[in-house]
Protein backbone atom coordinates (compact mmCIF):
# COMPACT_ATOMS: atom_id res chain seq x y z
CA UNK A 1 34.26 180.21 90.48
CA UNK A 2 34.43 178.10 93.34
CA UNK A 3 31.84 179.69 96.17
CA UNK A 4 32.41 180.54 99.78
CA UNK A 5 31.09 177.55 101.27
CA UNK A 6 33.30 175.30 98.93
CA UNK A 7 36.70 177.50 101.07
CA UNK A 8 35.64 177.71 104.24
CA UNK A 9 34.90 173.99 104.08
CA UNK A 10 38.65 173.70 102.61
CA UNK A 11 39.95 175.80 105.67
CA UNK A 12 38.07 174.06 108.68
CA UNK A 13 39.31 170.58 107.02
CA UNK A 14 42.63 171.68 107.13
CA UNK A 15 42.20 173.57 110.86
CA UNK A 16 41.06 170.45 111.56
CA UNK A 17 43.40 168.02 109.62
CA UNK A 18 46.49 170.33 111.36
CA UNK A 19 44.74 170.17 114.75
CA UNK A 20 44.95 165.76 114.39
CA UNK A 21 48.46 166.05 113.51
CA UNK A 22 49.36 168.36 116.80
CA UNK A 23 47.42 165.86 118.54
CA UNK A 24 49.08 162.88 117.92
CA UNK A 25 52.09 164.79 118.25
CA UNK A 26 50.99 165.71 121.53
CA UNK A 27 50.93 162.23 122.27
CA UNK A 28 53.96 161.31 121.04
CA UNK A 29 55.92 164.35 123.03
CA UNK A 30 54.42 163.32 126.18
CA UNK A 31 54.09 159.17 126.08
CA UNK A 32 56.58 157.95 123.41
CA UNK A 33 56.02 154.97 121.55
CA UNK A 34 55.24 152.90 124.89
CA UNK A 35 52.52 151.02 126.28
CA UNK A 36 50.63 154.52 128.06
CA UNK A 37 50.57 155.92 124.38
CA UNK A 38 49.45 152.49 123.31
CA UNK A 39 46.41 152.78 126.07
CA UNK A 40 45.98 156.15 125.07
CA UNK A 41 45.48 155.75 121.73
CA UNK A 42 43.39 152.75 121.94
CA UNK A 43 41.13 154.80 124.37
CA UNK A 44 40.78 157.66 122.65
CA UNK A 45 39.93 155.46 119.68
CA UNK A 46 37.72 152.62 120.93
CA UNK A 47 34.69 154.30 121.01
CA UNK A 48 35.14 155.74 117.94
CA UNK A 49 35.37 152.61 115.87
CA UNK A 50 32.55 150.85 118.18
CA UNK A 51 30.40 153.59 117.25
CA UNK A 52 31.65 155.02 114.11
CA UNK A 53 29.76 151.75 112.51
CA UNK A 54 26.49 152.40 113.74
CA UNK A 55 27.62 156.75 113.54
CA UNK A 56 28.05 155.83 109.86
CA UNK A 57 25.29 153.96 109.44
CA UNK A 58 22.80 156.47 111.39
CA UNK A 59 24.13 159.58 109.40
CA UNK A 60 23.89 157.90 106.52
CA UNK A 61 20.64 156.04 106.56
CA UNK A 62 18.64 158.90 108.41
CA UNK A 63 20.25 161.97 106.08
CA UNK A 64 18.48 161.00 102.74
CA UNK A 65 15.29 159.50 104.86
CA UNK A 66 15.28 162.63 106.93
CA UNK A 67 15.97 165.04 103.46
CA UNK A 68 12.95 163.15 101.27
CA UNK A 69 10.63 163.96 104.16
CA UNK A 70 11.79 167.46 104.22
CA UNK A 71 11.60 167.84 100.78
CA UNK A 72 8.25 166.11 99.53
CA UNK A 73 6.57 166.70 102.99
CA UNK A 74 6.85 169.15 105.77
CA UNK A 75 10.48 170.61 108.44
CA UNK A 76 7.73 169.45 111.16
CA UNK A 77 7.35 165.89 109.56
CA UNK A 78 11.28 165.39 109.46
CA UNK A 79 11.64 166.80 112.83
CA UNK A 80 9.10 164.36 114.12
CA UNK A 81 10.83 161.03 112.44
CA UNK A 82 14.32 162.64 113.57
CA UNK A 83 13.30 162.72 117.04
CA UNK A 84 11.29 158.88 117.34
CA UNK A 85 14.78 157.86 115.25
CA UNK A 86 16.81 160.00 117.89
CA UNK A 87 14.68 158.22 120.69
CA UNK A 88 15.79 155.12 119.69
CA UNK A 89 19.61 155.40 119.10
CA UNK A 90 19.85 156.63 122.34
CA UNK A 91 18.14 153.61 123.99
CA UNK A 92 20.66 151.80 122.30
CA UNK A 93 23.43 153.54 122.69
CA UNK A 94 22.89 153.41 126.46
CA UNK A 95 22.25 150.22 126.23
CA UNK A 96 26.05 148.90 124.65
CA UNK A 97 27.56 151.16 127.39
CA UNK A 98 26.06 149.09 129.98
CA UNK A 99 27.29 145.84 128.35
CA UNK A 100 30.95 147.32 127.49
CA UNK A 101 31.31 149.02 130.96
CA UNK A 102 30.02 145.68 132.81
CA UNK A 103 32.28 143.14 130.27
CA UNK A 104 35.28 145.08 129.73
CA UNK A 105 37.57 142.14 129.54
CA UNK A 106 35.35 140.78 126.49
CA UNK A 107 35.75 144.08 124.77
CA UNK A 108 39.62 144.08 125.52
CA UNK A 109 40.20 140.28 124.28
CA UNK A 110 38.38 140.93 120.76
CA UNK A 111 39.66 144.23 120.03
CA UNK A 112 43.35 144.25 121.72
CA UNK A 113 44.47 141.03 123.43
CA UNK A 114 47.96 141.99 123.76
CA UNK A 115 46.49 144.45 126.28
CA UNK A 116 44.68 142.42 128.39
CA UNK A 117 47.16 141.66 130.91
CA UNK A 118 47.54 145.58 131.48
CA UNK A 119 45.38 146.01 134.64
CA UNK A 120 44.86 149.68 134.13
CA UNK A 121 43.19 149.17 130.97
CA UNK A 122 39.79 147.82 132.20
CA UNK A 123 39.26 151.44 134.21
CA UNK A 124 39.70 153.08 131.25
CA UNK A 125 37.45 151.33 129.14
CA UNK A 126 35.04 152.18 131.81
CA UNK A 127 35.72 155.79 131.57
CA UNK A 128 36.13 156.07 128.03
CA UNK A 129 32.54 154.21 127.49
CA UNK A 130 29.70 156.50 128.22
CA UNK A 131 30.98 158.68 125.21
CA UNK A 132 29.05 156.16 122.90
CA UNK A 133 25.77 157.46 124.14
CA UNK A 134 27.34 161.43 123.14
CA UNK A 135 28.33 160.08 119.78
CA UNK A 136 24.89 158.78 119.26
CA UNK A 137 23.35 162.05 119.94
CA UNK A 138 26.23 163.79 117.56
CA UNK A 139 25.63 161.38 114.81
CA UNK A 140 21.54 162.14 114.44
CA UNK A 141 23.00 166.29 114.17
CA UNK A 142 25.50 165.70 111.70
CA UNK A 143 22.53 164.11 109.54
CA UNK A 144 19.83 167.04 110.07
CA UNK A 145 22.92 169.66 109.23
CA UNK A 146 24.09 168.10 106.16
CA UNK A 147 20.25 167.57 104.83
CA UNK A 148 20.71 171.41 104.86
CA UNK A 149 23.90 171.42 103.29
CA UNK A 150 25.89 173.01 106.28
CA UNK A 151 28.11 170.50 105.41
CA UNK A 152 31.27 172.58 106.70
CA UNK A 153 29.80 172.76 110.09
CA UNK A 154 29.88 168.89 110.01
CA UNK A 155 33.36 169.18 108.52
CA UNK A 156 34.87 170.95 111.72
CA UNK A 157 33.00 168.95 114.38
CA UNK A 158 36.78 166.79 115.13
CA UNK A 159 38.19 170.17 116.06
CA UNK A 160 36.52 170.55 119.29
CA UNK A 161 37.23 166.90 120.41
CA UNK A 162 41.07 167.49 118.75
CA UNK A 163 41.90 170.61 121.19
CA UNK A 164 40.60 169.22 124.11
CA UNK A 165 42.69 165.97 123.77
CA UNK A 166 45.79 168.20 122.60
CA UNK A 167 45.25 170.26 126.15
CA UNK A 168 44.75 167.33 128.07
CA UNK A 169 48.08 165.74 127.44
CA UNK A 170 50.28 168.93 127.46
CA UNK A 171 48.65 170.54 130.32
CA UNK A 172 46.44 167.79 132.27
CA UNK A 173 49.18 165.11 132.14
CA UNK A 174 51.49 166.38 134.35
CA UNK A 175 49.32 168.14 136.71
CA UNK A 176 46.66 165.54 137.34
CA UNK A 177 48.29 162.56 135.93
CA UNK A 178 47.28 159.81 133.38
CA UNK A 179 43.74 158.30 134.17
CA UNK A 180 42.95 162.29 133.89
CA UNK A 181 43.83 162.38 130.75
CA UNK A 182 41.57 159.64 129.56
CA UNK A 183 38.10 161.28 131.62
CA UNK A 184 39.59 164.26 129.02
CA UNK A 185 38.31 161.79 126.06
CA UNK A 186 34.43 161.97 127.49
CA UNK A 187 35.04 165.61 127.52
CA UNK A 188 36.41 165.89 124.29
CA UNK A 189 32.92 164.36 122.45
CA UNK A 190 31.05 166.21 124.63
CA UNK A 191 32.17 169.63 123.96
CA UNK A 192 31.70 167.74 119.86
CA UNK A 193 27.98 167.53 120.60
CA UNK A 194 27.70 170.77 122.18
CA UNK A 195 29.23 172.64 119.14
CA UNK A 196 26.60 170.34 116.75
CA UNK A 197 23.86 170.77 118.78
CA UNK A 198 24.28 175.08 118.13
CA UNK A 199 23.99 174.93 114.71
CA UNK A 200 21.33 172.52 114.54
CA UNK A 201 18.98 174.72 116.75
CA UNK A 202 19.91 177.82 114.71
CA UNK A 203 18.34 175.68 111.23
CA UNK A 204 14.93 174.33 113.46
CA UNK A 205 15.73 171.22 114.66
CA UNK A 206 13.15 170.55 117.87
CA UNK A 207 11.46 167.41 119.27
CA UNK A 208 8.50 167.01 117.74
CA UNK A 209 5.66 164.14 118.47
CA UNK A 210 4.92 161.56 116.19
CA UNK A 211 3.15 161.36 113.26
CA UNK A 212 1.18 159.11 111.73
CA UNK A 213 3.56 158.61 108.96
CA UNK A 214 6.63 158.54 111.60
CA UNK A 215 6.32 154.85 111.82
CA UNK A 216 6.08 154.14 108.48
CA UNK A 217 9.49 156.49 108.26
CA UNK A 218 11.25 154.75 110.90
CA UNK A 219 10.45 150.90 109.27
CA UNK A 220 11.86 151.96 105.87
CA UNK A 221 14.82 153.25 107.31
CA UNK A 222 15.17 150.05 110.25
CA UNK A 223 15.18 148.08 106.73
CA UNK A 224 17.96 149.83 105.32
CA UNK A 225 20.26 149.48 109.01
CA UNK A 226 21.03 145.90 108.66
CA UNK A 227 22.40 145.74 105.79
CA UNK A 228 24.61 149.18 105.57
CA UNK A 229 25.79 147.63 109.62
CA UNK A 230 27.36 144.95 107.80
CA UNK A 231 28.78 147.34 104.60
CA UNK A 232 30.06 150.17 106.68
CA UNK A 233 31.40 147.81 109.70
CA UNK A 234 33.78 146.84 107.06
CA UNK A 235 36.41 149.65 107.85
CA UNK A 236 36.06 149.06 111.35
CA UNK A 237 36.25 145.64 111.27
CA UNK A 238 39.73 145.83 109.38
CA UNK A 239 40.73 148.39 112.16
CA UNK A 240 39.78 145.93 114.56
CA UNK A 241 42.10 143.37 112.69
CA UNK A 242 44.37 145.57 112.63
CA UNK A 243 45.12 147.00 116.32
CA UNK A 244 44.17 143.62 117.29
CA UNK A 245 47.13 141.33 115.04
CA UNK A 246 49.79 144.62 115.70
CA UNK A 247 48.82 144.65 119.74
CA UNK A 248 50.59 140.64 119.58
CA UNK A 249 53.76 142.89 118.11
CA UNK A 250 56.73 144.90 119.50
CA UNK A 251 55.57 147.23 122.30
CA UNK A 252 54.58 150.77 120.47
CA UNK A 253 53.17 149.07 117.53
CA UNK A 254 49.20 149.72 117.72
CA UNK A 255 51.26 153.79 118.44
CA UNK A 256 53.11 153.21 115.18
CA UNK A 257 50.36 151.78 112.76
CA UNK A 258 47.69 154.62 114.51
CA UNK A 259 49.94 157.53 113.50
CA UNK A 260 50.80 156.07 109.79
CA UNK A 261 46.75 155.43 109.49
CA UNK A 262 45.99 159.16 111.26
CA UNK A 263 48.81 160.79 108.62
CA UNK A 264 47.06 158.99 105.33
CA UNK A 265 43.58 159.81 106.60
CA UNK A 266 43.91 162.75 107.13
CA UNK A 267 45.43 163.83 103.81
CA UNK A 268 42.02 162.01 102.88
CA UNK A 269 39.97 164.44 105.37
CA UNK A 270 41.40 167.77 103.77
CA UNK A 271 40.36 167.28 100.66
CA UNK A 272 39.04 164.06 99.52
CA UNK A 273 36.44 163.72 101.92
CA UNK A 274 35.54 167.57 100.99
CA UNK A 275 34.46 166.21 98.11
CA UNK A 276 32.25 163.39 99.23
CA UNK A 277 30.83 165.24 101.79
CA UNK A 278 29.78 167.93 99.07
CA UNK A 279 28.49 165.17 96.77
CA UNK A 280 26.30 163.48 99.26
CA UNK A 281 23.55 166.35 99.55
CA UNK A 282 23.41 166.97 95.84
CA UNK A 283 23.10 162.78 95.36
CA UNK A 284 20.31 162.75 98.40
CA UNK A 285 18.28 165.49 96.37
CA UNK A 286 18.37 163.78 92.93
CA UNK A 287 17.59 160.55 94.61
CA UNK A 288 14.55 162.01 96.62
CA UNK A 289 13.32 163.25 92.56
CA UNK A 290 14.37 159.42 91.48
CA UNK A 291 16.53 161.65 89.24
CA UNK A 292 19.13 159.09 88.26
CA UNK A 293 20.63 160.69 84.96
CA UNK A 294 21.80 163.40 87.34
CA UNK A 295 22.96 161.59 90.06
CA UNK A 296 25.15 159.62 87.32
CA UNK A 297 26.71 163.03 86.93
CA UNK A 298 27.05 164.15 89.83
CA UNK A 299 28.95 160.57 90.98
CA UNK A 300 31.52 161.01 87.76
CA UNK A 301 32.12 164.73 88.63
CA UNK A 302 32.71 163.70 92.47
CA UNK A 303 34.84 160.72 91.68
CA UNK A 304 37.44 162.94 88.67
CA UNK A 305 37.19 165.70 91.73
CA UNK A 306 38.98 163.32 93.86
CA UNK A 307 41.16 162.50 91.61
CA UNK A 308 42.63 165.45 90.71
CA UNK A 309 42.68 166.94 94.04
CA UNK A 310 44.31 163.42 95.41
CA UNK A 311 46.83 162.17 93.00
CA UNK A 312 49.53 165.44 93.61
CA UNK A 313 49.22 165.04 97.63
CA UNK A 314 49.61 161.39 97.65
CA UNK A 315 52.45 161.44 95.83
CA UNK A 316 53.80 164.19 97.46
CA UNK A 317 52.84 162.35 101.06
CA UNK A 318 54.54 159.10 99.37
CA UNK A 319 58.17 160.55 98.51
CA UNK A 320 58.05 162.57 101.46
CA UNK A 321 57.16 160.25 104.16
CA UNK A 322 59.93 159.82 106.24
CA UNK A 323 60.75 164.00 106.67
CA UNK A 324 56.65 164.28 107.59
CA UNK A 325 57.33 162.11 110.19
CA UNK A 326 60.50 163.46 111.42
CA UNK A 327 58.86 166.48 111.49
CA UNK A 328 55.90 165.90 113.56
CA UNK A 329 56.75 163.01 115.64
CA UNK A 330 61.12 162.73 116.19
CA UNK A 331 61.74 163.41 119.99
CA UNK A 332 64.04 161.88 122.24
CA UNK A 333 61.00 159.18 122.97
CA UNK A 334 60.06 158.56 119.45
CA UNK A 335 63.66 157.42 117.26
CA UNK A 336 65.15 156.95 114.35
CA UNK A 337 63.67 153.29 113.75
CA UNK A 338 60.15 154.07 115.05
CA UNK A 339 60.17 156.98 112.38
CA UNK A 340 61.40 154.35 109.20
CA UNK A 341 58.84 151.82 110.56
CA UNK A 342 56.29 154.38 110.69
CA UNK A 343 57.04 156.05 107.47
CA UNK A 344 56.81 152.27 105.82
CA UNK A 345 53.32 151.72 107.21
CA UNK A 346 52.57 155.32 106.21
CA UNK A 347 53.36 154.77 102.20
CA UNK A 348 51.69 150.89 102.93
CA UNK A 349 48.35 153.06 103.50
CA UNK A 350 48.82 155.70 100.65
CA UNK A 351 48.89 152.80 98.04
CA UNK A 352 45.16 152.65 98.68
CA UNK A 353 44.12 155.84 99.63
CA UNK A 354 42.77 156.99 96.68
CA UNK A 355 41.12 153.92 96.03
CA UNK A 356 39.53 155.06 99.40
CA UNK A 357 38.25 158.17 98.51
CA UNK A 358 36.15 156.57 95.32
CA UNK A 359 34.63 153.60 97.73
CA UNK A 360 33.07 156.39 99.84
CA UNK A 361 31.55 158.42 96.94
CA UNK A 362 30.27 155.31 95.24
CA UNK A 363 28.97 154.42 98.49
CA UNK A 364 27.23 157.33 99.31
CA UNK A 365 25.15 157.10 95.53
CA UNK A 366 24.05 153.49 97.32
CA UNK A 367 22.49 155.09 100.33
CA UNK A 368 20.85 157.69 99.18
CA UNK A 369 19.02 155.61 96.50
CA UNK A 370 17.86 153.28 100.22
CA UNK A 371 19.78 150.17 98.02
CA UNK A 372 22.13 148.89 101.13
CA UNK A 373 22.47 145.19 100.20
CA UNK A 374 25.21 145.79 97.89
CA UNK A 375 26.98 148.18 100.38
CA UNK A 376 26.44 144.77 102.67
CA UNK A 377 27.58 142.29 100.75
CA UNK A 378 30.67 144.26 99.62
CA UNK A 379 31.88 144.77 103.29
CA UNK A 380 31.85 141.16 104.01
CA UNK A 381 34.08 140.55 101.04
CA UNK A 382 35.93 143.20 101.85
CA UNK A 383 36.70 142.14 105.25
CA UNK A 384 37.26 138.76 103.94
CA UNK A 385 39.97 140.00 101.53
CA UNK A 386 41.80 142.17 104.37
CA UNK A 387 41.80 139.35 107.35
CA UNK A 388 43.69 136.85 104.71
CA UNK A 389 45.63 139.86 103.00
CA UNK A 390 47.13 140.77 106.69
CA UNK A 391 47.47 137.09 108.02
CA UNK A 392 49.40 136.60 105.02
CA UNK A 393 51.38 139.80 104.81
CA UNK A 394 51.96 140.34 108.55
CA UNK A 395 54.44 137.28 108.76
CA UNK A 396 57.06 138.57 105.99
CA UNK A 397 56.35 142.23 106.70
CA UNK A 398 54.97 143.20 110.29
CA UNK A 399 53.09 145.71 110.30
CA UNK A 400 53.49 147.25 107.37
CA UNK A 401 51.37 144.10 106.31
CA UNK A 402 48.64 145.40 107.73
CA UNK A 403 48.66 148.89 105.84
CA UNK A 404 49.04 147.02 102.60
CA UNK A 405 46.25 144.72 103.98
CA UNK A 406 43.58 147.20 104.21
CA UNK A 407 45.27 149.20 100.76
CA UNK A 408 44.47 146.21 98.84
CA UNK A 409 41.29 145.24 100.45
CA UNK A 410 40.36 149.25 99.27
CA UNK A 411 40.78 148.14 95.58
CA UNK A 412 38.61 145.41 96.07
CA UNK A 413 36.25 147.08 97.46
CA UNK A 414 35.81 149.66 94.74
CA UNK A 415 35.95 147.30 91.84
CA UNK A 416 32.97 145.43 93.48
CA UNK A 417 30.80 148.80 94.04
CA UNK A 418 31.46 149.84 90.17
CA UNK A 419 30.48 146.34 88.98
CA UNK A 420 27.11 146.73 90.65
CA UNK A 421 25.89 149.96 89.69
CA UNK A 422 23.41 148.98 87.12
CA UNK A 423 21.52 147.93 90.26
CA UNK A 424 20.39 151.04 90.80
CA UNK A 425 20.08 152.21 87.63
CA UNK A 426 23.37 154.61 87.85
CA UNK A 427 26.03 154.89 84.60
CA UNK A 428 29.22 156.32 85.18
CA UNK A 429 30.51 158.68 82.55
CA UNK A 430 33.06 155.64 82.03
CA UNK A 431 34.62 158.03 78.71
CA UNK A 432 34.89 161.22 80.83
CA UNK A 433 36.73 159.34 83.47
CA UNK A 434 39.09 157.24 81.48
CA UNK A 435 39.91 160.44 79.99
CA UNK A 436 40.88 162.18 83.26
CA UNK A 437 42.55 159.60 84.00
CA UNK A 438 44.80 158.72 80.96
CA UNK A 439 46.23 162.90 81.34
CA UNK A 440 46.62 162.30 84.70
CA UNK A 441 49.61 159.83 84.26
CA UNK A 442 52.06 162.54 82.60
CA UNK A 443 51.41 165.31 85.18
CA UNK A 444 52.12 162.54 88.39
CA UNK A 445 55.28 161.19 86.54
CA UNK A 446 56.51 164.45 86.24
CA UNK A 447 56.08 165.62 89.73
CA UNK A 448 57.47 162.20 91.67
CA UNK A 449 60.59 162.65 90.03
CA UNK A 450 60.52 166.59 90.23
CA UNK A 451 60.98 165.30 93.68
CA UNK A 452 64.09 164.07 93.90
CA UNK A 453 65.90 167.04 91.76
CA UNK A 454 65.13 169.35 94.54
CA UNK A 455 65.22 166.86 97.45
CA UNK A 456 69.27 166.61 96.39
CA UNK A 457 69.98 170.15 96.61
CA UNK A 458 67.98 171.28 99.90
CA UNK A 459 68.58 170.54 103.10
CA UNK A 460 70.37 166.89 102.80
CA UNK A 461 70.31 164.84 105.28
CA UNK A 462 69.27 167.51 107.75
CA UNK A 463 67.12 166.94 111.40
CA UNK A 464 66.32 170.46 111.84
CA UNK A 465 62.78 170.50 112.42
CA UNK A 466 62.54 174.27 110.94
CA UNK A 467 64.70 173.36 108.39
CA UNK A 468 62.44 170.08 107.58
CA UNK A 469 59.12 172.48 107.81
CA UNK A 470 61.30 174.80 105.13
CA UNK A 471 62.33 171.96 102.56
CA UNK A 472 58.57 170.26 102.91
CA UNK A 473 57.02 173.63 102.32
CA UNK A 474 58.72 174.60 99.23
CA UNK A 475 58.99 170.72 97.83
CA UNK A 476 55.02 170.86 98.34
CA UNK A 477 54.77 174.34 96.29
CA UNK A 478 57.38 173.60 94.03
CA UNK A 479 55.68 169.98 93.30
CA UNK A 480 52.02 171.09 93.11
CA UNK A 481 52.98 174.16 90.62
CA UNK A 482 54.31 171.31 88.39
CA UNK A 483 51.93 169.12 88.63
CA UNK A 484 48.90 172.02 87.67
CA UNK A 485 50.82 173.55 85.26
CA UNK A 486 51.38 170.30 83.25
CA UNK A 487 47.32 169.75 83.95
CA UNK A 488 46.49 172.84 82.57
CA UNK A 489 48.67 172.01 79.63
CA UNK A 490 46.52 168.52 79.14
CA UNK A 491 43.00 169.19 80.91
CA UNK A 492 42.13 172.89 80.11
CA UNK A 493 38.84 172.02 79.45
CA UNK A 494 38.21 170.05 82.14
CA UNK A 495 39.66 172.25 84.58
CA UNK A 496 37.68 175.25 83.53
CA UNK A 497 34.84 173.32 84.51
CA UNK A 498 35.84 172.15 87.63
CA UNK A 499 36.63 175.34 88.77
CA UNK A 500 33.31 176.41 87.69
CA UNK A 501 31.64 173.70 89.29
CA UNK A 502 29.65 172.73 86.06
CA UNK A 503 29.04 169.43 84.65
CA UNK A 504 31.69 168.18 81.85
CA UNK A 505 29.58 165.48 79.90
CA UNK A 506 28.07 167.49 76.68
């Protein structure tokens, strides 16, 4: 059956999916959609997508490096390349603090011109900066703890930095006032590397001296950088495109397109980043072996996982958009037409979300084989394809544009990563997935229009945030019971060994 670690990862995604979605309520309840929430949000943000590039790319170029050494040498030969890797990402990371805290205005003109008239913002920036060097720190943890497959400890490392953020705008706010609030963002990713850096004592991290290997350990993995920079700066980039073409908007617009991206992503975060998480371990293993028959498997299984876990909640998400939003976001700041533009951007973003979900499992097959140039050249296509997509799509549909932007950019993106897996030597179980697929179709069919039979007879046209929580709850049960039962019907097989965990390809 599925184990322990396989729930408790399940329940501190969702603790920490629910503890995102109080947060940007939180926002919401105490700045509107204005320009503070706008600030706020891009602060809270901005270091996160200026690091979450080189985050990504640290976690995910030192985990396998870090995991082979472990493996086919000694803990104290890891420990030594993790802390000469560790030495350097921190030199680094101090380094682009410096440079953003002395050139904020640079920083503000690339990633949000419509802001740069706002004099307050360049303070913040300032503030908000130093928690790059803390997120550099956090990233090398999150790599040593998923080498050892505490990957739900990883999975709950947001909920520190959520509740922090969550008390600093309904208690700090109003006693100490705004630029409090924002010092409440260094905080947040401190107490993040504080809960990391537990665990990873507990499993024997320690700074160790070098090796003579170490160097040798640090070049092949300085080889792989470059290239996954460029791949994984791909999502950011778009981001970038994104706050940066919607800041030029209505005021309340980078608010707007933030809480449609948060709500999709973190549908993602429950449960289809579960799954890619939980894949990425297994894939490191078989790539350390140069097992590539298994780590074929293991790719299919993750990528029919997704699937069947995604395909109920984004349709679910999709039909009931606008009472989500209602829900967790109406007040007498945030109204009627912010919530329909909202929930517009939101469904823009679910057309691509699972489309998503399979990018970051195929990806993760790419780094732990070391073969980056693919992941390299497929960002800068990618982010090619979303800056025309949203220069052409924001004119006839705002920002909505820019959700269906980065959703189509996602297809691309995943189309280019299957077409290049016989570079590394990986076949999907094409048959197995086509399969999965194809008795997929009846089940979602079923369900979206399952939908609107109930949605007619409960709670019409009702504002009632406990009567919205009510009608979501039991149009979620009601919708997902469907949708399993007509699997079961279809996919017995395949479901027994899913639940099982086994491999499906004999």
């Amino acid at each position: 059956m599925i184990n322990r670690k396989t729930i408790v990862l399940f329940i501190l995604t969702i603790t920490s999916m629910l503890l995102g979605f109080i947060k940007e309520t939180a926002i919401i309840y105490t700045l509107g959609a204005s320009t503070k929430s706008d600030i706020f949000v891009f602060a809270s943000n901005l270091p996160i997508i200026l690091f979450s590039v080189m985050g990504t790319v640290i976690s995910t170029t030192f985990m396998p490096i870090y995991t082979d050494i472990r493996i086919n040498n000694s803990i104290d030969e890891a420990n030594s390349f993790a802390s000469k890797f560790g030495a350097i990402i921190l030199g680094l990371c101090i380094t682009l603090t410096l440079i953003f805290i002395i050139f904020p205005d640079l920083l503000i003109k690339i990633m949000a011109p419509g802001l740069v008239k706002i004099a307050i913002v360049k303070p913040v920036i300032k503030i908000v900066m130093p928690s790059i060097i803390i997120f550099g720190i956090t990233s090398i943890l999150e790599g040593v703890l998923e080498s050892y497959n505490n990957v739900e400890v990883v999975a709950a490392r947001q909920i520190p930095f959520n509740l922090v953020l969550i008390i600093s705008m309904l208690v700090i706010y109003n006693n100490f006032g705004f630029m409090a609030c924002i010092f409440m963002i260094l905080i947040g990713a401190l107490a993040q590397l504080l809960y990391l850096a537990s665990y990873s004592k507990k499993i024997g991290l320690r700074i160790k001296k070098s090796t003579q290997h170490t160097n040798d350990y640090l070049k092949t993995s300085l080889q792989m950088i470059i290239p996954m920079a460029v791949g994984v700066m791909a999502m950011q980039i778009n981001n970038i495109i994104s706050i940066n073409l919607a800041s030029g908007l209505e005021v309340g617009s980078i608010t707007k397109l933030n809480i449609a991206n948060k709500l999709s992503m973190a549908s993602y975060s429950a449960l289809g980043y579960l799954i890619v998480i939980l894949v990425f371990p297994i894939l490191a293993e078989y790539a350390a072996k140069k097992d590539f028959e298994n780590i074929g498997k293991s790719l299919s299984e993750g990528i029919v996982k997704v699937l069947i876990i995604m395909v109920p909640v984004i349709i679910i998400l999709f039909v009931s958009a606008e009472d989500v939003v209602k829900l967790l976001f109406q007040n007498n700041k945030f109204l009627e037409q912010d919530i329909l533009l909202t929930t517009k951007v939101l469904r823009g973003y679910l057309l691509g979300l699972i489309f998503w979900a399979i990018k970051d499992i195929l990806n993760r097959a790419y780094y732990s084989l070391k073969e980056t140039k693919v992941s390299m050249k497929n960002g800068i296509i990618t982010v090619c394809t979303n800056i025309i997509a949203s220069l052409v799509l924001i004119g006839p549909f705002g920002i909505v544009g820019l959700a269906l932007a980065t959703s189509f950019s996602s297809i691309i993106s995943v189309i280019l990563l299957i077409s290049s897996l016989g570079i590394i030597n990986v076949k999907l179980k094409s048959k197995y997935i086509k399969i999965i697929v194809a008795k997929l179709v009846l089940p979602s069919i079923i369900i979206y229009f399952s939908y609107y039979i109930i949605n007619s007879n409960l709670f019409v046209g009702s504002t009632n945030k406990f009567e919205l929580l009510i009608k979501l709850i039991i149009e979620s049960i009601f919708m997902v019971s469907i949708y399993f039962f007509v699997l079961y019907l279809t996919l017995k097989k395949e479901l027994y060994y899913f639940m099982k965990n086994r491999n499906t390809y004999n």
